[in-house]
PDB file of N, CA and C in Angstrom:
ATOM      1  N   UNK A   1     -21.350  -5.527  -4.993  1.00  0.00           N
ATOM      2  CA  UNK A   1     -20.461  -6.273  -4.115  1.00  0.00           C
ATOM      3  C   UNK A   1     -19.516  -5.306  -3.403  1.00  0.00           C
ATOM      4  N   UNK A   2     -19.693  -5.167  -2.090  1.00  0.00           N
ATOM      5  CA  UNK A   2     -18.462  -4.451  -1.409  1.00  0.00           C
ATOM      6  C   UNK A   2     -17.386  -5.248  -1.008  1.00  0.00           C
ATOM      7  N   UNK A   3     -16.297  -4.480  -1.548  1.00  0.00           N
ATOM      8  CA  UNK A   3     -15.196  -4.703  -1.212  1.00  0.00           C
ATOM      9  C   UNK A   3     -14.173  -4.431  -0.418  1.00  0.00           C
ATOM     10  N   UNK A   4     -13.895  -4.845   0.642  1.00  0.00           N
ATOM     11  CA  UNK A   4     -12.653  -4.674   1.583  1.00  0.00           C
ATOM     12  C   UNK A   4     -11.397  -5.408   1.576  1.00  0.00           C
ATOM     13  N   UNK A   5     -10.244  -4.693   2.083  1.00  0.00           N
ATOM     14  CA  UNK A   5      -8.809  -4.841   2.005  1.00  0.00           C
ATOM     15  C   UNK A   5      -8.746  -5.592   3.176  1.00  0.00           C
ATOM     16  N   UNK A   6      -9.047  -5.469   4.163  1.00  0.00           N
ATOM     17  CA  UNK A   6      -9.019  -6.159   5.311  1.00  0.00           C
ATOM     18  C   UNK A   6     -10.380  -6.139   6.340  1.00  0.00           C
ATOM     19  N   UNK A   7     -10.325  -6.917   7.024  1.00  0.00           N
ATOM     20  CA  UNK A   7     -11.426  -7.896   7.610  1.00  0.00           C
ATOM     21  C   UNK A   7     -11.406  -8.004   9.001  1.00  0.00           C
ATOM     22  N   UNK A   8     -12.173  -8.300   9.764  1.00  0.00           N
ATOM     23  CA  UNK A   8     -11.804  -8.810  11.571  1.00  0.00           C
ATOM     24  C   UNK A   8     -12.508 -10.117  11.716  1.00  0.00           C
ATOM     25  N   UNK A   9     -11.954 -11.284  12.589  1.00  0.00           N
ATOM     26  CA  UNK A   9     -12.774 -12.016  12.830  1.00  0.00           C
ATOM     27  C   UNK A   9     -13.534 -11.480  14.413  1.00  0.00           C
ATOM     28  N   UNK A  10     -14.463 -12.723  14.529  1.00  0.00           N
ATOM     29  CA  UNK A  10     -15.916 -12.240  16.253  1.00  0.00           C
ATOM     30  C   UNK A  10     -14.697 -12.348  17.231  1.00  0.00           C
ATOM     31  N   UNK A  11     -13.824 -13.203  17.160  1.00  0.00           N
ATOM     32  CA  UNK A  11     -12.605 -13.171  18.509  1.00  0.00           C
ATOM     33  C   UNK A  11     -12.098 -11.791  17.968  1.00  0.00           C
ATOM     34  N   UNK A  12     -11.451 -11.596  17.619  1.00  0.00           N
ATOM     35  CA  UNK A  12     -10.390 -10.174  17.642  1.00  0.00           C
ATOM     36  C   UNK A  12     -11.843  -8.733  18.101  1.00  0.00           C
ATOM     37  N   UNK A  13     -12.728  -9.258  17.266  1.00  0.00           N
ATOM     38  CA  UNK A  13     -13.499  -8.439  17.728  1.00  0.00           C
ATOM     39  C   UNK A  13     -14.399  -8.032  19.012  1.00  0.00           C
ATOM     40  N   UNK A  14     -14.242  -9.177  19.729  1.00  0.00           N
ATOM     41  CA  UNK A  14     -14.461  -9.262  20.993  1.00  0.00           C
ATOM     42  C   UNK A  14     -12.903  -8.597  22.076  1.00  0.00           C
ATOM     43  N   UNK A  15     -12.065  -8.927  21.357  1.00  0.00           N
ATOM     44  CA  UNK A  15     -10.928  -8.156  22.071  1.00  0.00           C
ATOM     45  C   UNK A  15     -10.863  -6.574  21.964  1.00  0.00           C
ATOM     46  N   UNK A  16     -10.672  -6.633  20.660  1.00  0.00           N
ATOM     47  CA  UNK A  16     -11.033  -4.878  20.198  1.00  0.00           C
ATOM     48  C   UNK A  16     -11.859  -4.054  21.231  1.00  0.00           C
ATOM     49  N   UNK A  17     -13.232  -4.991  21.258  1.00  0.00           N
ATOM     50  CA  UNK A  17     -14.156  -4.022  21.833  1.00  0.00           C
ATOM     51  C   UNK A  17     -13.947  -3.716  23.244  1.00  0.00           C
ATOM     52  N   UNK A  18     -13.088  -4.469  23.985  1.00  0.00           N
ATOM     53  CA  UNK A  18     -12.444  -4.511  25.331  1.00  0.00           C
ATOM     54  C   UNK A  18     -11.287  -3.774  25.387  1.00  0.00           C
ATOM     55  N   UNK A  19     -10.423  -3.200  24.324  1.00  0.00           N
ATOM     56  CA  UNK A  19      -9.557  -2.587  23.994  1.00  0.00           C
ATOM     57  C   UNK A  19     -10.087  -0.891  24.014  1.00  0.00           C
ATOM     58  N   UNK A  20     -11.268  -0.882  23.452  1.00  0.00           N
ATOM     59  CA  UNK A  20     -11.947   0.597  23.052  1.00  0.00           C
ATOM     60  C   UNK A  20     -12.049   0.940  24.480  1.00  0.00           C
ATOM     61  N   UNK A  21     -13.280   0.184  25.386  1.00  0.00           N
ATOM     62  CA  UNK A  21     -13.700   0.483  26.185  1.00  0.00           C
ATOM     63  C   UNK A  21     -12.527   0.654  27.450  1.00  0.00           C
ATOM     64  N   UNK A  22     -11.435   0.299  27.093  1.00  0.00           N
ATOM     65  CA  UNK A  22     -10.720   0.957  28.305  1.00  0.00           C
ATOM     66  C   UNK A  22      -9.526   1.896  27.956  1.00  0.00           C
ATOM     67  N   UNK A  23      -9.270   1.924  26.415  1.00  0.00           N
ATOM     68  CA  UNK A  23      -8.067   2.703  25.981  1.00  0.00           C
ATOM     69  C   UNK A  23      -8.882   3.998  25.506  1.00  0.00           C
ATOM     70  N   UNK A  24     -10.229   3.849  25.225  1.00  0.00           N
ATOM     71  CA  UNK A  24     -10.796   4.830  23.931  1.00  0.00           C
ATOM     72  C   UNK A  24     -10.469   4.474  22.565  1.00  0.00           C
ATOM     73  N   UNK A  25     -10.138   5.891  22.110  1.00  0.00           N
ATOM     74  CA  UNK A  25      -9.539   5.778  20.550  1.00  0.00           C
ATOM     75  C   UNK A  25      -9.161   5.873  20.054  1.00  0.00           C
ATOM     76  N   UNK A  26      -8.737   4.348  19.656  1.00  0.00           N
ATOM     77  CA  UNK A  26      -7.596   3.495  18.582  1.00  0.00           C
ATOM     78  C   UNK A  26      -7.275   3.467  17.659  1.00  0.00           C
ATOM     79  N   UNK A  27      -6.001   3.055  17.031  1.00  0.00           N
ATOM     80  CA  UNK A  27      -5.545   2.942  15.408  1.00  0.00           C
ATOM     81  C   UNK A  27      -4.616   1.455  15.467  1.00  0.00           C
ATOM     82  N   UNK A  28      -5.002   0.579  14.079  1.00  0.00           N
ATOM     83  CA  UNK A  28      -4.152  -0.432  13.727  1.00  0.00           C
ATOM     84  C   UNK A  28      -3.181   0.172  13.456  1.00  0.00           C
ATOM     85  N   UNK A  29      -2.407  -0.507  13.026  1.00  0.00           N
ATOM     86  CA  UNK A  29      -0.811  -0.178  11.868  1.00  0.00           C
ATOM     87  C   UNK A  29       0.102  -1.538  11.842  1.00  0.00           C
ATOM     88  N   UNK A  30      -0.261  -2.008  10.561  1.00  0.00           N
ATOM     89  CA  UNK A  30       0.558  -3.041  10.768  1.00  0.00           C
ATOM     90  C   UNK A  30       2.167  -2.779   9.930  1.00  0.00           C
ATOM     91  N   UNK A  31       3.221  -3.744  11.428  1.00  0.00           N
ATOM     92  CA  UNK A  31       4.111  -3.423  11.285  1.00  0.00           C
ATOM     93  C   UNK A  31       5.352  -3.577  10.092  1.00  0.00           C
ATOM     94  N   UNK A  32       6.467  -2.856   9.952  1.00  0.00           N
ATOM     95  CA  UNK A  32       6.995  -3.871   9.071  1.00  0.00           C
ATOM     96  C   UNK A  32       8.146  -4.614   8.825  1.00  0.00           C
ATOM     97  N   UNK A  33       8.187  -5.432   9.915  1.00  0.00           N
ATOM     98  CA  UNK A  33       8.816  -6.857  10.081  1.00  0.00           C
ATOM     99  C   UNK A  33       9.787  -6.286  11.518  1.00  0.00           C
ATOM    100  N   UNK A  34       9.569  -5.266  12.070  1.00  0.00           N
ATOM    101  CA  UNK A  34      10.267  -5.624  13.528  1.00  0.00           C
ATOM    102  C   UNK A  34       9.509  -6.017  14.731  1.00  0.00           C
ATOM    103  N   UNK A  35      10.343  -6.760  15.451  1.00  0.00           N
ATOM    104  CA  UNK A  35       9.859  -6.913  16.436  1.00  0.00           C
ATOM    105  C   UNK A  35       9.058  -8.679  16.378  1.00  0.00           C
ATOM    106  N   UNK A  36       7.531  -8.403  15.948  1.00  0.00           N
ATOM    107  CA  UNK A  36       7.023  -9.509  15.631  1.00  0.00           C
ATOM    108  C   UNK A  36       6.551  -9.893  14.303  1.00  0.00           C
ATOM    109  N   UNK A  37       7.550  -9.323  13.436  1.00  0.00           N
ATOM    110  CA  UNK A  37       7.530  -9.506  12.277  1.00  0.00           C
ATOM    111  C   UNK A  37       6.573  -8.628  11.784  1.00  0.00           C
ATOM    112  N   UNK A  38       5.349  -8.825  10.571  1.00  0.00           N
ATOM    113  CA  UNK A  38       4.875  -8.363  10.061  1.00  0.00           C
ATOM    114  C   UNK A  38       3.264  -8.674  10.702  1.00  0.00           C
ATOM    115  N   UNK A  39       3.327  -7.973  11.555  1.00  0.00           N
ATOM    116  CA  UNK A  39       1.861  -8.121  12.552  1.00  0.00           C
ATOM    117  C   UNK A  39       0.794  -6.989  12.684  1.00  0.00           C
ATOM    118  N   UNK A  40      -0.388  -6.676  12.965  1.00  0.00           N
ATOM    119  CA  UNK A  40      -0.977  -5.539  13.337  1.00  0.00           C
ATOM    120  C   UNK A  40      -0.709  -5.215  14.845  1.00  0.00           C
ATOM    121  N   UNK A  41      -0.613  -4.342  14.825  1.00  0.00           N
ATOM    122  CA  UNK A  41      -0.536  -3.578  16.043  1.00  0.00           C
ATOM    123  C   UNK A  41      -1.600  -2.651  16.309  1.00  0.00           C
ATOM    124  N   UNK A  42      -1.709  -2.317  17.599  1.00  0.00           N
ATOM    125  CA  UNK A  42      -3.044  -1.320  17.707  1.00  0.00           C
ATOM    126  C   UNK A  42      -2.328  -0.852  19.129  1.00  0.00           C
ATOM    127  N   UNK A  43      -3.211   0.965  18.885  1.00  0.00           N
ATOM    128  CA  UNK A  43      -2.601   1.824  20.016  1.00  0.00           C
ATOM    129  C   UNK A  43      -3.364   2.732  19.986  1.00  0.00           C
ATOM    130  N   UNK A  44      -3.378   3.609  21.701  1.00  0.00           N
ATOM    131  CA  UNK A  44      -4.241   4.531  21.371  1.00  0.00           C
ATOM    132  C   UNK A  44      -4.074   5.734  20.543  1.00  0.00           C
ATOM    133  N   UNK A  45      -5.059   5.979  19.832  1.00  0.00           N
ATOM    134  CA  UNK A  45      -4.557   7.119  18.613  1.00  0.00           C
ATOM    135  C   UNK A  45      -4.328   8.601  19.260  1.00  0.00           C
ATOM    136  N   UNK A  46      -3.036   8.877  18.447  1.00  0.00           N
ATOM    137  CA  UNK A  46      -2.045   9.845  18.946  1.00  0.00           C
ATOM    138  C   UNK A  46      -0.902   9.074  19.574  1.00  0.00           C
ATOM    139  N   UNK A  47      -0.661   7.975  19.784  1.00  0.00           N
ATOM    140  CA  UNK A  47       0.577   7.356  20.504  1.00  0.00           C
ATOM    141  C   UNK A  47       1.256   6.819  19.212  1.00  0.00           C
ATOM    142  N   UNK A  48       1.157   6.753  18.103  1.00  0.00           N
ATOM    143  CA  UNK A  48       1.656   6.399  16.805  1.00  0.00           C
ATOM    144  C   UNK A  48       1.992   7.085  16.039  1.00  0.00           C
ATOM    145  N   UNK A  49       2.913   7.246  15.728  1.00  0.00           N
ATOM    146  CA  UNK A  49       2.983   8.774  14.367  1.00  0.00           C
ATOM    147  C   UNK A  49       2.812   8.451  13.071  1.00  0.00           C
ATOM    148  N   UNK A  50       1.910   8.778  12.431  1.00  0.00           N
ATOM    149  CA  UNK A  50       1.104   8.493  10.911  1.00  0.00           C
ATOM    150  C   UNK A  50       1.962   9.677   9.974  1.00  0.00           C
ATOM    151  N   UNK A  51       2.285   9.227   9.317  1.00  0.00           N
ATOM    152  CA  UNK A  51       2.796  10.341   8.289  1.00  0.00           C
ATOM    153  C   UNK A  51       2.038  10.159   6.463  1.00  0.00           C
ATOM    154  N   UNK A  52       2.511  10.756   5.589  1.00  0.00           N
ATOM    155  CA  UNK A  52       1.897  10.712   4.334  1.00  0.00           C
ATOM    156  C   UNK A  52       2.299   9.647   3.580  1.00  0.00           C
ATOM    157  N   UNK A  53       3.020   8.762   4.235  1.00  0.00           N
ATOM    158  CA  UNK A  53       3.627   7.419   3.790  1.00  0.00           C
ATOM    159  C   UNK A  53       2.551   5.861   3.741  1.00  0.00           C
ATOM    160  N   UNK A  54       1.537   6.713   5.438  1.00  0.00           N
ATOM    161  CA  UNK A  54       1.071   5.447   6.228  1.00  0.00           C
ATOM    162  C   UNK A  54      -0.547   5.591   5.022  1.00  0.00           C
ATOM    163  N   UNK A  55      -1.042   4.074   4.663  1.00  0.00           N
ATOM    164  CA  UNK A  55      -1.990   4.134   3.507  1.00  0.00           C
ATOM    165  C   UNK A  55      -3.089   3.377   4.694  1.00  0.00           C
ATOM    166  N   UNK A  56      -4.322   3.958   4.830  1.00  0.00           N
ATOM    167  CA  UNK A  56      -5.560   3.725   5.564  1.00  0.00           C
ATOM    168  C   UNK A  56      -6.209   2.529   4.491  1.00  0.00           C
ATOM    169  N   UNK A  57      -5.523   0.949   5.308  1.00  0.00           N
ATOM    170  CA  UNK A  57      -6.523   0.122   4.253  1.00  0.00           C
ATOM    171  C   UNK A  57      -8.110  -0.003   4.327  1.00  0.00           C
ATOM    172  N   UNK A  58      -8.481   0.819   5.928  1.00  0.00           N
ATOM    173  CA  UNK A  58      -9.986  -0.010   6.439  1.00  0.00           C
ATOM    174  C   UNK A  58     -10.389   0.522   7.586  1.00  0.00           C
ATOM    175  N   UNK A  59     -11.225   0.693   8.074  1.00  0.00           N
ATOM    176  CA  UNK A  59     -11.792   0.836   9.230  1.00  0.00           C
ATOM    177  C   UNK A  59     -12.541  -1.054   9.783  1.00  0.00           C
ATOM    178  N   UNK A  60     -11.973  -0.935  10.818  1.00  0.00           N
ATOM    179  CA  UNK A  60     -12.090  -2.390  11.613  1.00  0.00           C
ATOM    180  C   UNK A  60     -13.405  -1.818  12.972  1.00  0.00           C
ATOM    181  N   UNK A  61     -14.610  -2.167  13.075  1.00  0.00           N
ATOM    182  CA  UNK A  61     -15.369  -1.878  14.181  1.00  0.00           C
ATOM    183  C   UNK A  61     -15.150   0.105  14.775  1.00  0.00           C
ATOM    184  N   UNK A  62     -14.913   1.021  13.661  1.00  0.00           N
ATOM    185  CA  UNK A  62     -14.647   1.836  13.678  1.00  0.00           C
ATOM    186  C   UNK A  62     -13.271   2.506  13.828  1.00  0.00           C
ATOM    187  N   UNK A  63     -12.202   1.422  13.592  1.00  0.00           N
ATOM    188  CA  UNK A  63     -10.877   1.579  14.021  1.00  0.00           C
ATOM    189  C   UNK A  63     -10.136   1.885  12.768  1.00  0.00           C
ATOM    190  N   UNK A  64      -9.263   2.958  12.115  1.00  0.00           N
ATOM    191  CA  UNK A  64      -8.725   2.671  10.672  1.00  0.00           C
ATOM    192  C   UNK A  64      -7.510   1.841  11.224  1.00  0.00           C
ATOM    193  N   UNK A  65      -6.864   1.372  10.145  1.00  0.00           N
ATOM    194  CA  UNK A  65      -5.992   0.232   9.898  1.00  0.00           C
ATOM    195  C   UNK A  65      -5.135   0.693   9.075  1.00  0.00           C
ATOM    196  N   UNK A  66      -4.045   1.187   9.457  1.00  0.00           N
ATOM    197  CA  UNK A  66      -2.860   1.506   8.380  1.00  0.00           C
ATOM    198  C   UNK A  66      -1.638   0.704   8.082  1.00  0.00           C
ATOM    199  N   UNK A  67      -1.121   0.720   7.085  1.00  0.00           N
ATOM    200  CA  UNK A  67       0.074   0.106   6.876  1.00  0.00           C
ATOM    201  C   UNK A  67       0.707   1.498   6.056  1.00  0.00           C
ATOM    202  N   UNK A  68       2.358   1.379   6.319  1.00  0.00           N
ATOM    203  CA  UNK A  68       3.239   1.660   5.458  1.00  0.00           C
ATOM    204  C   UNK A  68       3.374   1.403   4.049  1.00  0.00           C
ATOM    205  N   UNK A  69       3.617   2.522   3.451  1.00  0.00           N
ATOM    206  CA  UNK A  69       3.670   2.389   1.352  1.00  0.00           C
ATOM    207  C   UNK A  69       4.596   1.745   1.851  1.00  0.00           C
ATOM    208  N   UNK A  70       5.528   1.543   1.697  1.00  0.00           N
ATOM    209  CA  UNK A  70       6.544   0.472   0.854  1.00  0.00           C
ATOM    210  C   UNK A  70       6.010  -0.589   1.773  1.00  0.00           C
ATOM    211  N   UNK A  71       5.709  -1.139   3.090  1.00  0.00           N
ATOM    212  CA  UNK A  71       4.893  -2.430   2.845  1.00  0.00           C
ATOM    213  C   UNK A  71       4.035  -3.095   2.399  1.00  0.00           C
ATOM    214  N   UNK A  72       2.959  -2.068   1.538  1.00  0.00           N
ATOM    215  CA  UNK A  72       2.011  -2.232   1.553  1.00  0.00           C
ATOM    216  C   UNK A  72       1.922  -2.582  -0.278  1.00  0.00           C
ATOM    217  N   UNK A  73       3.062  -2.143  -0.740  1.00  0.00           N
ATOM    218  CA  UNK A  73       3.438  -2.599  -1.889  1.00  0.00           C
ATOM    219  C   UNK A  73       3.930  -4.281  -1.918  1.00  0.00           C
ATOM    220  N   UNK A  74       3.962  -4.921  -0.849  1.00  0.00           N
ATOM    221  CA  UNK A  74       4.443  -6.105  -0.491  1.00  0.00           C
ATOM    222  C   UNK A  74       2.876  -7.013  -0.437  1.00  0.00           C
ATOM    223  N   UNK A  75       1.784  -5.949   0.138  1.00  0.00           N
ATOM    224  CA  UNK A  75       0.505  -6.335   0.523  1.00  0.00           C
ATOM    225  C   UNK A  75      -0.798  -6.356  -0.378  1.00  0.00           C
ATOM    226  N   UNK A  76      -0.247  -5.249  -1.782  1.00  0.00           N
ATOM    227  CA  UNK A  76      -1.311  -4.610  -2.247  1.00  0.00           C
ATOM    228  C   UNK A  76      -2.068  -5.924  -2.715  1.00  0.00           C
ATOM    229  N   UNK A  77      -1.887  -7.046  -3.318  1.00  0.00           N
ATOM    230  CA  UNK A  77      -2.581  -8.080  -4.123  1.00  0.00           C
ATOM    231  C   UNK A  77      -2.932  -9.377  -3.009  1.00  0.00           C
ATOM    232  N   UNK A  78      -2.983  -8.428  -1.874  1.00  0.00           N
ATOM    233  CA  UNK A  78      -4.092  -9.575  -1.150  1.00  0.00           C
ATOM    234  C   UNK A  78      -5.413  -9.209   0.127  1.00  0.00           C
ATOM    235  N   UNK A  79      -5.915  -9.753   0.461  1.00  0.00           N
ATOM    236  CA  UNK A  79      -7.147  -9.802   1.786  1.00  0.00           C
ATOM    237  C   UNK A  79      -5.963 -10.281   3.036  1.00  0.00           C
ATOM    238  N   UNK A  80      -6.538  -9.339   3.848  1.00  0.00           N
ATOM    239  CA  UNK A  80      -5.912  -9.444   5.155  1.00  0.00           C
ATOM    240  C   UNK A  80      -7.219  -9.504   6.384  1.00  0.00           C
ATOM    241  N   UNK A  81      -7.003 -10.517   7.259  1.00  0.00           N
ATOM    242  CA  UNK A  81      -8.336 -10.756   8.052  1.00  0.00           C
ATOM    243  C   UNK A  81      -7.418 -10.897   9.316  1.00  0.00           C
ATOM    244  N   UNK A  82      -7.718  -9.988  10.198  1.00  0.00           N
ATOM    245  CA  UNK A  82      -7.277  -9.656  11.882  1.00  0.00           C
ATOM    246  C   UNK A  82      -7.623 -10.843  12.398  1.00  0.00           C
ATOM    247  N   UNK A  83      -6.926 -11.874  13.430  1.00  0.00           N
ATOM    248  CA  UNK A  83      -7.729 -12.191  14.179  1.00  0.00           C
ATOM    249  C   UNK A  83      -6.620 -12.144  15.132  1.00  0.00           C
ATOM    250  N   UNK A  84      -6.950 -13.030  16.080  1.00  0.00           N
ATOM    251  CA  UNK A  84      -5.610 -13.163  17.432  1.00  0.00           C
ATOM    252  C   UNK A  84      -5.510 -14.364  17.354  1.00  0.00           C
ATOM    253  N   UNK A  85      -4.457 -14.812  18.600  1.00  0.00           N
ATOM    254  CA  UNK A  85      -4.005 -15.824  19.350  1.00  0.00           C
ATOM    255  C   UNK A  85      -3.358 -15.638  20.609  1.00  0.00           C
ATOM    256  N   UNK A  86      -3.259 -16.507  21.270  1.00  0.00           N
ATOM    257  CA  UNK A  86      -3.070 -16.777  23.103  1.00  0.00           C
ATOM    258  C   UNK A  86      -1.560 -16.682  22.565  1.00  0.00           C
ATOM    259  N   UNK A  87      -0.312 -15.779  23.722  1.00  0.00           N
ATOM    260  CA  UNK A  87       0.633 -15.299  23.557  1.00  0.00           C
ATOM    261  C   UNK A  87       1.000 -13.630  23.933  1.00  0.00           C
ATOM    262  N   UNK A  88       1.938 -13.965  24.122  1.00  0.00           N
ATOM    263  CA  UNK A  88       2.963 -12.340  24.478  1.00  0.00           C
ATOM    264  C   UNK A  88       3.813 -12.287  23.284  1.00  0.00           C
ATOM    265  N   UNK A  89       2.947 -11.457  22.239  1.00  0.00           N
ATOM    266  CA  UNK A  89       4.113 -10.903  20.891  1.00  0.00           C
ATOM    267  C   UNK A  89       4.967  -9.921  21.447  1.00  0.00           C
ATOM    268  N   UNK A  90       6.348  -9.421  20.566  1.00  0.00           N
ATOM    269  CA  UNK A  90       7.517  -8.714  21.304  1.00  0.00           C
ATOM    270  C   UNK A  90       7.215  -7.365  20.883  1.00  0.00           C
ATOM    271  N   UNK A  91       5.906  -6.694  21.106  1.00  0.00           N
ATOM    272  CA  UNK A  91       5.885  -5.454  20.922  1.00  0.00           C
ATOM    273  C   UNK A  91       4.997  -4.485  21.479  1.00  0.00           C
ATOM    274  N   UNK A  92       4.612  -3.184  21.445  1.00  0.00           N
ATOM    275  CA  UNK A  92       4.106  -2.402  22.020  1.00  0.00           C
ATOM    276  C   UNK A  92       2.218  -2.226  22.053  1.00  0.00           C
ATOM    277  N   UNK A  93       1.826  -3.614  21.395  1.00  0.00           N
ATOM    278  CA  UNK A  93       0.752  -3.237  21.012  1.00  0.00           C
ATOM    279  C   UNK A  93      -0.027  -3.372  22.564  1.00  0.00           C
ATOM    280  N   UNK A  94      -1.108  -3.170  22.140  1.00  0.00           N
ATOM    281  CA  UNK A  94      -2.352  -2.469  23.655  1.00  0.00           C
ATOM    282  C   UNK A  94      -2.217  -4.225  23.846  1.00  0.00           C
ATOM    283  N   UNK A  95      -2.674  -5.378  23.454  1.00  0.00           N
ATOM    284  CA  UNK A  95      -3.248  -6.372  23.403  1.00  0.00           C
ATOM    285  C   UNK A  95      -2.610  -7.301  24.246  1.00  0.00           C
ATOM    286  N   UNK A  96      -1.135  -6.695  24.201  1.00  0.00           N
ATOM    287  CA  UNK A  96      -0.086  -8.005  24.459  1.00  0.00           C
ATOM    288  C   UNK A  96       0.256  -7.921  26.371  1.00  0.00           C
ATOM    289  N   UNK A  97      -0.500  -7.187  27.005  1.00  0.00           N
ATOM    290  CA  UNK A  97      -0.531  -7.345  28.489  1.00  0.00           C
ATOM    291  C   UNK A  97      -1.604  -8.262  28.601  1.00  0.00           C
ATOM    292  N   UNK A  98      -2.804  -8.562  28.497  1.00  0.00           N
ATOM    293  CA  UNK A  98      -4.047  -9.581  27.975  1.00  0.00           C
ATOM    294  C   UNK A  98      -3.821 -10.986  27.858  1.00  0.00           C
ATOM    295  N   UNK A  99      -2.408 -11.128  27.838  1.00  0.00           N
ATOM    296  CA  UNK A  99      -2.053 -12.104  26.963  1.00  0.00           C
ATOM    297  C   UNK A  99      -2.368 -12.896  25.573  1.00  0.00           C
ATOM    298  N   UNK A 100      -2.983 -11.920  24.588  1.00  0.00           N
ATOM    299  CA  UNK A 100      -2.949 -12.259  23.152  1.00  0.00           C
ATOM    300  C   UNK A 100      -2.291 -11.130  22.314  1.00  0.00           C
ATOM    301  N   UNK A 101      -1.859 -11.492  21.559  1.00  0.00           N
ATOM    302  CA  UNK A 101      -1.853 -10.997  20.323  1.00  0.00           C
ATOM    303  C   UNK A 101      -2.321 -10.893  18.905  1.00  0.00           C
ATOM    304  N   UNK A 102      -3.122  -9.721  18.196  1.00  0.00           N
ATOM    305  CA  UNK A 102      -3.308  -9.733  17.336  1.00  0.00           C
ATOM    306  C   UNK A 102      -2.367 -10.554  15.713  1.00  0.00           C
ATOM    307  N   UNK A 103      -2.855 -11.343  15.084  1.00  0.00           N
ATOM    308  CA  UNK A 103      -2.319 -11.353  13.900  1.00  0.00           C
ATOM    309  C   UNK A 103      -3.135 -11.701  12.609  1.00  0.00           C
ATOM    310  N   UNK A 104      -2.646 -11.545  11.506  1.00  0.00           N
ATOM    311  CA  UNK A 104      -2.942 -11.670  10.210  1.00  0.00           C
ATOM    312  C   UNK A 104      -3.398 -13.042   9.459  1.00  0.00           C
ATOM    313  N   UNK A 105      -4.504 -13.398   8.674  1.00  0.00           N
ATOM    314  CA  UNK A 105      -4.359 -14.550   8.012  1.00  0.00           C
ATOM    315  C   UNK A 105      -4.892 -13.486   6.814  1.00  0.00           C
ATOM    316  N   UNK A 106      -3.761 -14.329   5.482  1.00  0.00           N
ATOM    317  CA  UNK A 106      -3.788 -13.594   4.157  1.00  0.00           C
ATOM    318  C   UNK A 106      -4.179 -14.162   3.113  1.00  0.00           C
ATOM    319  N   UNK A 107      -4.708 -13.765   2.362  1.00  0.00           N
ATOM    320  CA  UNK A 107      -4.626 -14.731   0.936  1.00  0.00           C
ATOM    321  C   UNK A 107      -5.001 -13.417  -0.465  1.00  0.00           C
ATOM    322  N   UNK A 108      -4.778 -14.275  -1.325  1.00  0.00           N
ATOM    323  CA  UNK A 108      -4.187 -13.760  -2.768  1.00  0.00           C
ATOM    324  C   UNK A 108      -5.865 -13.062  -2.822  1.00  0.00           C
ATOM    325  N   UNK A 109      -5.823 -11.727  -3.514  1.00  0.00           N
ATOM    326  CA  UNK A 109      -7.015 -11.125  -4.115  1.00  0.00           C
ATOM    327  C   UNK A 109      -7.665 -11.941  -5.122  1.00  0.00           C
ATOM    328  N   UNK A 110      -8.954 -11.982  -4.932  1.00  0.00           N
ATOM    329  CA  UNK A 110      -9.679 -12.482  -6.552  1.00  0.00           C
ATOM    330  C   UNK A 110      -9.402 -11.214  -7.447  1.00  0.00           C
ATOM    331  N   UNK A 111      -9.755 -12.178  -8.859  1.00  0.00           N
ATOM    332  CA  UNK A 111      -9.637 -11.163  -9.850  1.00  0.00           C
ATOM    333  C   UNK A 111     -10.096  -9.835  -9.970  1.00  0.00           C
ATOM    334  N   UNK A 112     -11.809 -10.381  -9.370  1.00  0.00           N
ATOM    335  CA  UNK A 112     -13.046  -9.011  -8.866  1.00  0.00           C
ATOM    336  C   UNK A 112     -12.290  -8.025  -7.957  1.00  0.00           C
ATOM    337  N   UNK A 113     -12.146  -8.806  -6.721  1.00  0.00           N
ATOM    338  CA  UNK A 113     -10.931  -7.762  -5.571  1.00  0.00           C
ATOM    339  C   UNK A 113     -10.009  -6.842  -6.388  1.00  0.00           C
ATOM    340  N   UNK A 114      -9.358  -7.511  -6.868  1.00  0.00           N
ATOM    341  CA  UNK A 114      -8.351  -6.802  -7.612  1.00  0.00           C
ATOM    342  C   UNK A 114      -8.550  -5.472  -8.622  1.00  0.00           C
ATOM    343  N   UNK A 115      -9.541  -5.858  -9.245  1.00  0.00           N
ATOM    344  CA  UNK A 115      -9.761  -4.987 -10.335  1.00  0.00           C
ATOM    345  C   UNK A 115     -10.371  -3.761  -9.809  1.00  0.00           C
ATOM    346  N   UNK A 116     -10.970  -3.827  -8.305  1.00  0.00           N
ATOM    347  CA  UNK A 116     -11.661  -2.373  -7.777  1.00  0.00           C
ATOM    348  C   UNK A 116     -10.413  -2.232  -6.676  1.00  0.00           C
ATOM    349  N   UNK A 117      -9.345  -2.594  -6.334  1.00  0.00           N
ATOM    350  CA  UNK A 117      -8.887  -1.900  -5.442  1.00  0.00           C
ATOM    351  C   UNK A 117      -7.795  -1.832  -5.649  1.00  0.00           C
ATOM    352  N   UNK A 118      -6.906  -2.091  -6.715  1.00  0.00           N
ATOM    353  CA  UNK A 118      -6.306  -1.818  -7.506  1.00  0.00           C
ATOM    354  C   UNK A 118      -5.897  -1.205  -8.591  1.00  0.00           C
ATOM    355  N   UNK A 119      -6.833  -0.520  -8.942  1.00  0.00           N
ATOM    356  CA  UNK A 119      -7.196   0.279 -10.361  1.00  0.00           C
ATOM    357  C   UNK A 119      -5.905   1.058 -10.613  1.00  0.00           C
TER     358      UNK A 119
END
């Protein structure tokens, strides 16, 4: 059984891929709590500064996906699945001229989840 931390749905992924093809290449990072709260964001990579803090939950359609340690200590005991919605969120991500924004639907790890990505 493979296991992933986070997920994309076919909409976000249909955005993404419209995102690649005109930005190149990208990085998530979801934020933590400014702006539009606790959202993913995506930018072209090198426009973000990653430090030894930021934890790589995933690669999304070839994209990694980072969050911040101390948010991610907020995050560790669940599944996170990308998708969007129609809207102008209040932040810098690539998505939000388009008029959507990326966001999160979460839920609690199974026990199985847990026990391999948690160890």
């Amino acid at each position: 059984m493979e296991v992933q931390r986070v997920t994309i749905t076919k909409k976000a992924k249909d955005l993404l891929k419209q995102l690649k093809e005109k930005h190149g290449e990208l990085i998530f990072h979801q934020s933590g709590g400014c702006c539009d709260g606790s959202a993913p964001m995506i930018f072209e990579e090198g426009d973000m500064y990653l430090d030894d803090s930021d934890i790589l939950l995933g690669q999304l359609e070839g994209v990694n996906y980072y969050m911040n340690q101390d948010q991610f200590e907020y995050w560790k005991h669940t599944h996170l699945t990308v998708d969007i919605t129609e809207g102008r969120g209040s932040s810098f991500s690539l998505e939000i001229p388009l008029g959507f924004r990326f966001i999160i639907h979460s839920r609690i790890l199974t026990e199985e989840e847990n026990a391999v990505l948690n160890k």
